[in-house]
Protein backbone atom coordinates (compact mmCIF):
# COMPACT_ATOMS: atom_id res chain seq x y z
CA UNK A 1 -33.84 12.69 -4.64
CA UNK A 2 -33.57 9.15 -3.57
CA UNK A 3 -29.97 7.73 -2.18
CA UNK A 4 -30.18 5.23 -5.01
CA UNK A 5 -30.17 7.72 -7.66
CA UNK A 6 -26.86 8.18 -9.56
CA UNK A 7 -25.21 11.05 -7.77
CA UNK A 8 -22.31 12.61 -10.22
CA UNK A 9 -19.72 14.54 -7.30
CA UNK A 10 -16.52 17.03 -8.74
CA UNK A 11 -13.57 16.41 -7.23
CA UNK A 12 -11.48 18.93 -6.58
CA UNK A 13 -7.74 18.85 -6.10
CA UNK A 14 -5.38 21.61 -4.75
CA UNK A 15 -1.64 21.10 -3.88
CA UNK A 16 0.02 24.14 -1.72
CA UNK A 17 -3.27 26.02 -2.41
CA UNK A 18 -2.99 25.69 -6.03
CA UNK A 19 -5.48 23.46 -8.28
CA UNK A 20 -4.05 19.97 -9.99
CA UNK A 21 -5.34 19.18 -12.81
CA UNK A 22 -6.68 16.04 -13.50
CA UNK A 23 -4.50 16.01 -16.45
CA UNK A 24 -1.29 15.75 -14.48
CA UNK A 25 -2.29 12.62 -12.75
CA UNK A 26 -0.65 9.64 -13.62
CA UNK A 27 -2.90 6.28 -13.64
CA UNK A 28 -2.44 4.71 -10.46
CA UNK A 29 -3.51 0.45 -10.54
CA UNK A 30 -5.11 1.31 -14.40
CA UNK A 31 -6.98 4.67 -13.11
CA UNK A 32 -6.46 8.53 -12.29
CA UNK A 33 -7.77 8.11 -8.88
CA UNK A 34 -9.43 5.02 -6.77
CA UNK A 35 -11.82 6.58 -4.01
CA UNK A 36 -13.54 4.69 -1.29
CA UNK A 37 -16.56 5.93 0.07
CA UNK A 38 -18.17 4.56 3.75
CA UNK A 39 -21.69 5.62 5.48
CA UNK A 40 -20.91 6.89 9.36
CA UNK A 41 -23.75 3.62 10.29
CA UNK A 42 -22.31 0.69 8.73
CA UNK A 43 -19.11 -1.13 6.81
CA UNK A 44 -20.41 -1.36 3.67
CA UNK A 45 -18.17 0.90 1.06
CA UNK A 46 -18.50 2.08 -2.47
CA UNK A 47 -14.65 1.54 -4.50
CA UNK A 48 -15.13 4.23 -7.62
CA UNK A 49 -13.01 5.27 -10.32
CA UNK A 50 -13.62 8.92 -11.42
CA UNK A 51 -13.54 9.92 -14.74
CA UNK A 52 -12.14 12.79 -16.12
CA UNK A 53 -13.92 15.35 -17.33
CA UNK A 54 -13.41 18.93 -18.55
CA UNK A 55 -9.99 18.47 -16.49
CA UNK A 56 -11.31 17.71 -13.42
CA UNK A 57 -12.59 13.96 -11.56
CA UNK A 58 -16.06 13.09 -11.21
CA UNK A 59 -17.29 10.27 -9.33
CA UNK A 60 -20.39 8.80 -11.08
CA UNK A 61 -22.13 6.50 -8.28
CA UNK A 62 -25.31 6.02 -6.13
CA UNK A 63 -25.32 5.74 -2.58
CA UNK A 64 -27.16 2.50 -0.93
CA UNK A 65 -29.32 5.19 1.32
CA UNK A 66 -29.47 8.59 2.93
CA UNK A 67 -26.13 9.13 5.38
CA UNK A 68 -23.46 11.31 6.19
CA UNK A 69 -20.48 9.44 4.29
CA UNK A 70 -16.65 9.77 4.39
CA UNK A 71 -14.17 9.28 1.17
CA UNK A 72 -10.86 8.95 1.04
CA UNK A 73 -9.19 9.60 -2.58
CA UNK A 74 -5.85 8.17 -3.65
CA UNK A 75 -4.41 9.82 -7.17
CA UNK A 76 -0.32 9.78 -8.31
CA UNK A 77 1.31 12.68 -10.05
């Protein structure tokens, strides 16, 4: 698969070992959850919104090339 392709990732949410929802989550700045995404080589970022889906988030993106990446999510209860 090329790092350009859309990639479609399930988030996964637990608090005190027990799954949230994505149900529960209030919008937060007109979405469920903002994540940011950054390659381990370079600054450049990726800002998604995930949808929700079957009850849980999914991040629909496509990464700018093959790296090991870091994301942060922010969601509100």
């Amino acid at each position: 698969m090329d790092a350009r392709d859309p990639s479609a990732i399930q988030v996964h949410i637990t608090q005190n070992g027990n799954p949230v929802p994505a149900s529960s989550l209030s919008d937060y700045l007109g979405a469920k959850a903002h994540v940011v995404i950054l390659p381990l080589e370079s600054k450049a970022y990726l800002h998604v919104h995930p949808m929700v889906h079957q009850n849980r988030l999914v991040l629909h993106t496509a990464f700018g090339a093959t790296s090991t990446y870091r994301a942060w999510l922010r969601a509100a209860r």
